[in-house]
C-alpha atoms as a PDB file:
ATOM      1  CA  UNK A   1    -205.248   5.732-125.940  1.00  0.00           C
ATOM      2  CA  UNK A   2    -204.989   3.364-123.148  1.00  0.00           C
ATOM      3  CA  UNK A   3    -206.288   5.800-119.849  1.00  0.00           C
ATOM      4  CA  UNK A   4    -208.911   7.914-120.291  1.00  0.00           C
ATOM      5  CA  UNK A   5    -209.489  10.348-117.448  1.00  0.00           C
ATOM      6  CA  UNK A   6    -212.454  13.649-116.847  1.00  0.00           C
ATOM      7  CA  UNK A   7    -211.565  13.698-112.993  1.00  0.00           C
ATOM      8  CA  UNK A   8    -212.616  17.380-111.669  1.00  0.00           C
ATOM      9  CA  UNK A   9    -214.102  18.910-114.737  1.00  0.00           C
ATOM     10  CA  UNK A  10    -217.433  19.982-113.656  1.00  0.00           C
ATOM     11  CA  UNK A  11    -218.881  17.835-116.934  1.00  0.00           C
ATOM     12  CA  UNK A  12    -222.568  17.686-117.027  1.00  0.00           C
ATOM     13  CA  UNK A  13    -224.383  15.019-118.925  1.00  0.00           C
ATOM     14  CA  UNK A  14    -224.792  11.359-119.603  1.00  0.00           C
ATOM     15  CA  UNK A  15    -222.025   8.917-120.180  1.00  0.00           C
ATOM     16  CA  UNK A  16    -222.157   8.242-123.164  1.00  0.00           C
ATOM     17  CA  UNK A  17    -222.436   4.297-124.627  1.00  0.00           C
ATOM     18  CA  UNK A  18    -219.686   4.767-127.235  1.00  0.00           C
ATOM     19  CA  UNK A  19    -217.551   4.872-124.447  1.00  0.00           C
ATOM     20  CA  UNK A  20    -217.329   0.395-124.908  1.00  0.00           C
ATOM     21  CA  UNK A  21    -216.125   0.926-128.205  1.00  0.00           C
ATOM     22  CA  UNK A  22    -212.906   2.235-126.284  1.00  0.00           C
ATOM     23  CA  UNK A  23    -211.384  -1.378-125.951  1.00  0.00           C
ATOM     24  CA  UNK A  24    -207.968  -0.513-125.619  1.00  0.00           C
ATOM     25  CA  UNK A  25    -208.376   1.126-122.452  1.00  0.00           C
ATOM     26  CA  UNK A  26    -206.766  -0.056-119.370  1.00  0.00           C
ATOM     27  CA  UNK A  27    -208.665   3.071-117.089  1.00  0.00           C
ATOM     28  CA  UNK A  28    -211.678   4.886-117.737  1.00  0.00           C
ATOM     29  CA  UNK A  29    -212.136   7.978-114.765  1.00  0.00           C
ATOM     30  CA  UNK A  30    -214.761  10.442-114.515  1.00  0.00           C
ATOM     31  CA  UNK A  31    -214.485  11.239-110.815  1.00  0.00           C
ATOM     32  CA  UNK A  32    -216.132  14.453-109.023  1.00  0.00           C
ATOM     33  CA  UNK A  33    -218.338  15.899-111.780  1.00  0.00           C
ATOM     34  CA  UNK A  34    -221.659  16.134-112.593  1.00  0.00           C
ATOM     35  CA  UNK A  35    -222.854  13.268-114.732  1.00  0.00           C
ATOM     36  CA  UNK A  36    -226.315  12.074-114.970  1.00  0.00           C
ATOM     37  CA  UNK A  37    -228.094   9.164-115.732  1.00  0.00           C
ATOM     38  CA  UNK A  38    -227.126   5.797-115.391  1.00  0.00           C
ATOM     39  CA  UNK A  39    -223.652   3.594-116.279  1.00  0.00           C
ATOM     40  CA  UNK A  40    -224.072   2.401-119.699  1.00  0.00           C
ATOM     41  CA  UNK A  41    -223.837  -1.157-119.823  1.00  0.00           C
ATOM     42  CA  UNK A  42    -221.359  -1.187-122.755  1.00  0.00           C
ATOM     43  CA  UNK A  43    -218.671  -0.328-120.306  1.00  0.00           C
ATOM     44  CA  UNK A  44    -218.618  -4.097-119.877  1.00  0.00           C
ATOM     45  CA  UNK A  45    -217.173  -4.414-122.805  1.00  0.00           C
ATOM     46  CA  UNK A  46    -213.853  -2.831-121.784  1.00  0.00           C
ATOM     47  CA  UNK A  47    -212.092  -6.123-121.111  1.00  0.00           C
ATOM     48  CA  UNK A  48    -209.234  -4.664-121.428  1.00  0.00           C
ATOM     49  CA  UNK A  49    -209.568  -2.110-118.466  1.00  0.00           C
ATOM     50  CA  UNK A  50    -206.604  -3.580-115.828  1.00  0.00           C
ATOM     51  CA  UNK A  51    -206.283  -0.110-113.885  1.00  0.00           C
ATOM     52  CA  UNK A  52    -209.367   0.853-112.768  1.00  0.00           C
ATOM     53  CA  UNK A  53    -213.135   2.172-113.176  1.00  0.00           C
ATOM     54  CA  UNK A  54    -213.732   5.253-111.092  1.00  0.00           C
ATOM     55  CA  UNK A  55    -217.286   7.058-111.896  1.00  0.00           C
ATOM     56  CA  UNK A  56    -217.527   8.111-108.053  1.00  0.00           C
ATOM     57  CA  UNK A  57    -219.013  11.383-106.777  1.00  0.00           C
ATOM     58  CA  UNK A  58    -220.839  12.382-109.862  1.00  0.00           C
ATOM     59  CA  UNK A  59    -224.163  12.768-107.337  1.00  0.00           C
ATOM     60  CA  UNK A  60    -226.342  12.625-110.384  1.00  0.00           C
ATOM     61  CA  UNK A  61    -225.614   9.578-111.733  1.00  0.00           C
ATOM     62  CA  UNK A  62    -228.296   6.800-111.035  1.00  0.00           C
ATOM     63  CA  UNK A  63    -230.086   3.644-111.663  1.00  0.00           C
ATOM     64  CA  UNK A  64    -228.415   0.292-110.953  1.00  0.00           C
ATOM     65  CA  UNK A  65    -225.099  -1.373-111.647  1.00  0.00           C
ATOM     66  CA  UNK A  66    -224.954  -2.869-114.672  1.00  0.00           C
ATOM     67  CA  UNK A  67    -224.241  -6.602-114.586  1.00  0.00           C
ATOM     68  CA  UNK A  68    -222.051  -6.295-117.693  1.00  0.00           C
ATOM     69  CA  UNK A  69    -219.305  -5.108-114.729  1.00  0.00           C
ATOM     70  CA  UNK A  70    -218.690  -8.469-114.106  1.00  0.00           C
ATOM     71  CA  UNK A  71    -216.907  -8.930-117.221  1.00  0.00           C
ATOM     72  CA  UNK A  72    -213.534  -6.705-116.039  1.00  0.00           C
ATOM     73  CA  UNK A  73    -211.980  -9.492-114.763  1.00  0.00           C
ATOM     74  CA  UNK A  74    -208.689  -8.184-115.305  1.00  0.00           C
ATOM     75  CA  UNK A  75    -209.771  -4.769-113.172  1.00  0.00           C
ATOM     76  CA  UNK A  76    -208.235  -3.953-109.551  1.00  0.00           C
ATOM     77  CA  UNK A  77    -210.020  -1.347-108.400  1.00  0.00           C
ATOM     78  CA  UNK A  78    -213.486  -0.158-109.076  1.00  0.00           C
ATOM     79  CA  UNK A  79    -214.767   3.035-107.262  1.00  0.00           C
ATOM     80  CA  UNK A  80    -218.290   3.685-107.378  1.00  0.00           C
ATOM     81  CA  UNK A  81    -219.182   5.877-104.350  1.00  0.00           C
ATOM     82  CA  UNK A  82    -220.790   8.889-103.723  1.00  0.00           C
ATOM     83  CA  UNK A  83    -223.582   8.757-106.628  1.00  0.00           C
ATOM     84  CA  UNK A  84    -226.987   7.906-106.260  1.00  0.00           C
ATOM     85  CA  UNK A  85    -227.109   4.520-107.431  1.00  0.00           C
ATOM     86  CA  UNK A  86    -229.406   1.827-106.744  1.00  0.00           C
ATOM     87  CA  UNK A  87    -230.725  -1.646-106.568  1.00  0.00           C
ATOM     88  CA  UNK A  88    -228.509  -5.316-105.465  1.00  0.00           C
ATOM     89  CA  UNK A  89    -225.185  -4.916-105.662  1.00  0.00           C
ATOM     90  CA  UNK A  90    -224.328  -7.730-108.577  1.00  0.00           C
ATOM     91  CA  UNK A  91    -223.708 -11.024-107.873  1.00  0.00           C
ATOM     92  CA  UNK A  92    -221.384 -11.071-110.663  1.00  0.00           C
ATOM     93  CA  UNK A  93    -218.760  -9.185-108.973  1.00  0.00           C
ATOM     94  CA  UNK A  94    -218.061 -12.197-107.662  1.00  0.00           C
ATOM     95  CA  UNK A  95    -215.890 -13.059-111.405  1.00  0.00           C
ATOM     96  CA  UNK A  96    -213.579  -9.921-110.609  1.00  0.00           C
ATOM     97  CA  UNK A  97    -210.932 -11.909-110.108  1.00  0.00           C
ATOM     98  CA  UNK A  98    -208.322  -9.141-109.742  1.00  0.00           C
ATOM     99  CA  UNK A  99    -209.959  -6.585-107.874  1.00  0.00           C
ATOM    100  CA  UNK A 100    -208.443  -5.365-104.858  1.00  0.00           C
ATOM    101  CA  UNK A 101    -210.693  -2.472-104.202  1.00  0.00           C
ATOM    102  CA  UNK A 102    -214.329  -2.099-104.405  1.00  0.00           C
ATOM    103  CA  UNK A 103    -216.012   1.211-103.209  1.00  0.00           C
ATOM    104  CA  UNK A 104    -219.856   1.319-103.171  1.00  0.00           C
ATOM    105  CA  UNK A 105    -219.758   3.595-100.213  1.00  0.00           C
ATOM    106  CA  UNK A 106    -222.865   6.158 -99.834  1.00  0.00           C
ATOM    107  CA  UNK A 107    -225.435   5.462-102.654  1.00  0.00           C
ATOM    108  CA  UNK A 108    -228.511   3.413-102.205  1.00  0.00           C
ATOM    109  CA  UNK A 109    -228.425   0.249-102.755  1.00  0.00           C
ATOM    110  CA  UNK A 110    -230.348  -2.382-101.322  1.00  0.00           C
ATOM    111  CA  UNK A 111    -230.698  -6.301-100.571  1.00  0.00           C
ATOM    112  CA  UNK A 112    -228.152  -8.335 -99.397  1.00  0.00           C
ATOM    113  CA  UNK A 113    -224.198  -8.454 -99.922  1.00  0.00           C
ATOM    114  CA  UNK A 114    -224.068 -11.192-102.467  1.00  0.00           C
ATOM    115  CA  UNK A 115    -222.131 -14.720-101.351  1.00  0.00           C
ATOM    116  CA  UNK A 116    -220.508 -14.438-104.638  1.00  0.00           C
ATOM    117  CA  UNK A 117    -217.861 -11.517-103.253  1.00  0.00           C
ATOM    118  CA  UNK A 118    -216.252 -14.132-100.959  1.00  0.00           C
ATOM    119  CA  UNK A 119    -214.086 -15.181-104.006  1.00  0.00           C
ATOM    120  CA  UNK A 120    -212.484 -12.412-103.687  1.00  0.00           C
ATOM    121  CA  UNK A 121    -211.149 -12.638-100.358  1.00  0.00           C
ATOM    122  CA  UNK A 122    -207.847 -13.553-101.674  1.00  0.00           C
ATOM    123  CA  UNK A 123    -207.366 -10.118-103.932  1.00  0.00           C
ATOM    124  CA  UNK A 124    -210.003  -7.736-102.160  1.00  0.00           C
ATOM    125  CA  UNK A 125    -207.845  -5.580 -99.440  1.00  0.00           C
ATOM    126  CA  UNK A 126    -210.770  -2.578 -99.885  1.00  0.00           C
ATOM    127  CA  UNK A 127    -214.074  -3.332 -99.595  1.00  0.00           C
ATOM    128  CA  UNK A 128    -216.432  -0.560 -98.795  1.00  0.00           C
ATOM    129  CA  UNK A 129    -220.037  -0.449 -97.949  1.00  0.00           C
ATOM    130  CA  UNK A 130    -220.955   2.716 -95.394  1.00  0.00           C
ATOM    131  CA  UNK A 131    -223.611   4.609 -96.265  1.00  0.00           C
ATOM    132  CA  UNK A 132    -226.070   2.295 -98.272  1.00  0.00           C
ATOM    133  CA  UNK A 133    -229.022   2.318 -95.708  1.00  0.00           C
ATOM    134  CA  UNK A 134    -231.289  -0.133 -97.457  1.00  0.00           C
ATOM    135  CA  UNK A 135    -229.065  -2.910 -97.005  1.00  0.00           C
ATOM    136  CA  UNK A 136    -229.319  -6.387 -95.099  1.00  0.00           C
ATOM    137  CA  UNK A 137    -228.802  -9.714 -94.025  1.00  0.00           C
ATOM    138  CA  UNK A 138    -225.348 -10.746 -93.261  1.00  0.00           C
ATOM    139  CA  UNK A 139    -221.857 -10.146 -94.654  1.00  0.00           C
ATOM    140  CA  UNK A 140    -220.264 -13.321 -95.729  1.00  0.00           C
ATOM    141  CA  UNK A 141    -217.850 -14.470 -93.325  1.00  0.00           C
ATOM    142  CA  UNK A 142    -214.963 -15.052 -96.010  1.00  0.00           C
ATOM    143  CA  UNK A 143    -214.542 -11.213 -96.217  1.00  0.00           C
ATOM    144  CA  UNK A 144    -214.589 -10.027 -92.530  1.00  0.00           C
ATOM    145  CA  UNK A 145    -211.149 -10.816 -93.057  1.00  0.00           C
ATOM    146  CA  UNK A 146    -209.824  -9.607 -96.457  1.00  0.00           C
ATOM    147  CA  UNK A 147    -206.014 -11.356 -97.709  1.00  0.00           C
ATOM    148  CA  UNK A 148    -205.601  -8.833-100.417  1.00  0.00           C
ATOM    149  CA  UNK A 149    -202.212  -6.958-100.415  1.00  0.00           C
ATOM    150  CA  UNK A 150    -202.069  -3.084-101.811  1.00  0.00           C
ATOM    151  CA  UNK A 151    -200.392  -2.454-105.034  1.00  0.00           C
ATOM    152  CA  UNK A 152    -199.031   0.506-106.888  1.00  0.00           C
ATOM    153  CA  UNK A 153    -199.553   0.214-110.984  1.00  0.00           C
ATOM    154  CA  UNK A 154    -197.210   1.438-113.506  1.00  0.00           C
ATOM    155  CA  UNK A 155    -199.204   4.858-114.016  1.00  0.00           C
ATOM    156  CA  UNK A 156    -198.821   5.869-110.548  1.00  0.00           C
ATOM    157  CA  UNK A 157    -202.084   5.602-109.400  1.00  0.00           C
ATOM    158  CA  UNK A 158    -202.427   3.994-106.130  1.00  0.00           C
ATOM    159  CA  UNK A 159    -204.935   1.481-105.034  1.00  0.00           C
ATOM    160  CA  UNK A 160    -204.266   1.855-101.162  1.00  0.00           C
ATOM    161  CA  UNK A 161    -205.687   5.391-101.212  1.00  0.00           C
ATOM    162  CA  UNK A 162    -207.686   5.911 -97.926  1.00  0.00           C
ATOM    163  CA  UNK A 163    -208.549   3.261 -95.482  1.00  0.00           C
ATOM    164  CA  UNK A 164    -208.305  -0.295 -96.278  1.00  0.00           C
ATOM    165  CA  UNK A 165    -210.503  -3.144 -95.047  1.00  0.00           C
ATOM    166  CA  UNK A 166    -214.081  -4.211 -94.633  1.00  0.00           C
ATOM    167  CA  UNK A 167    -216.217  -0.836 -94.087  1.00  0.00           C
ATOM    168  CA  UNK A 168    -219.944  -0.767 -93.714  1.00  0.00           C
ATOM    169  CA  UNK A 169    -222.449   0.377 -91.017  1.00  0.00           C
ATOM    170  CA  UNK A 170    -223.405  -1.961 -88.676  1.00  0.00           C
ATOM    171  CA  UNK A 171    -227.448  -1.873 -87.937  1.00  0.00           C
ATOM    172  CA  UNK A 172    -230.491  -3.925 -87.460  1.00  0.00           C
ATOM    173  CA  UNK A 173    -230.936  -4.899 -91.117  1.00  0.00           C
ATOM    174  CA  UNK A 174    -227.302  -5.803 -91.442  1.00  0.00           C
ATOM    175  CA  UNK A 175    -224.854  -7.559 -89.533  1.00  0.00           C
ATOM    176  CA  UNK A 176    -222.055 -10.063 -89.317  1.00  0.00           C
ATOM    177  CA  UNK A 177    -217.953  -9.739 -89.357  1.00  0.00           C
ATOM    178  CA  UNK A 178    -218.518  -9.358 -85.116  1.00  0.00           C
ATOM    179  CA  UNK A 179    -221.316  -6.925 -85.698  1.00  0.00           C
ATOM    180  CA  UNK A 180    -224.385  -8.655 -83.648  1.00  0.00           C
ATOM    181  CA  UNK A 181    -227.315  -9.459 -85.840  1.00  0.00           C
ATOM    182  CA  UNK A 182    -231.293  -8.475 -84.419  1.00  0.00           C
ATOM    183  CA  UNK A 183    -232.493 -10.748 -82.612  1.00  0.00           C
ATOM    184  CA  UNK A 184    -235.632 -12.286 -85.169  1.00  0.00           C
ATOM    185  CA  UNK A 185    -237.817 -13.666 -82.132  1.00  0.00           C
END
């Protein structure tokens, strides 16, 4: 089995950590049901996952990103949205060295965008942040403008689905990319 996929099932329940002994996959989606709990950290051991991670709009599912994420370097896109996670986003995102799509969009995380994402730059043409209130300081000025060019993968899934681009809400807490930051004095 290389792509696993529970998109629209109306699933309830954890995910469970057995899923990292799936190794072989190359996608793992459980998009628009209603999972709970948090992502198990073993899902950083899917090295092998090249397609995708898509757990978004499962409004139950919580906690924070595990930093074992940062080991699916091979991954290009990794959808997240729409849940009620929380916490930093990882600095180790920065190591995703293929992604070209990264959707955090309306959760709850807070802190600031880690420098580390600037690596990606050169791959990231998605990089979405709307919606996450709690979060600050200043977006790093090597992804105001992203390089990344849109793909379509051999399973027919496309990664340019929906807008493309640096998205997030420009407030008082954060700023940058031609959005004016609060004046501190």
């Amino acid at each position: 089995m290389s792509l696993l996929s529970f998109r629209n099932n109306n699933m309830v329940g954890m995910l469970p950590s057995e899923l990292g002994l799936l190794t072989g996959l190359t996608g793992l989606f459980a998009r628009s049901n209603q999972l709970s709990s948090q992502i198990p950290s073993e899902i950083g051991l899917l090295t092998n996952l090249v397609v995708g991670l898509g757990f978004q709009d499962n409004e139950f599912l919580t906690g924070t990103i595990p930093t074992e994420l940062g080991r699916l370097t091979q991954l290009h896109f990794l959808e997240l949205q729409g849940n009620q996670l929380s916490g930093k986003v990882p600095s180790e995102f920065g190591g995703l060295s293929a992604l070209g799509a990264l959707n955090l969009a309306s959760n709850s995380f807070s802190g600031s965008v880690p420098q580390g994402v600037s690596a990606l730059q050169e791959t990231l043409h998605t990089f979405e942040l709307h919606g996450n209130p709690l979060l600050d300081g200043t977006i790093p000025d090597a992804i105001c403008s992203l390089n990344g060019t849109c793909t379509k993968f051999r399973s027919k899934l496309d990664s340019c689905i929906g807008p493309q681009g640096l998205l997030f809400d420009c407030t008082d807490l954060l700023c940058g990319c031609g959005c004016s930051c609060k004046d501190s004095n």
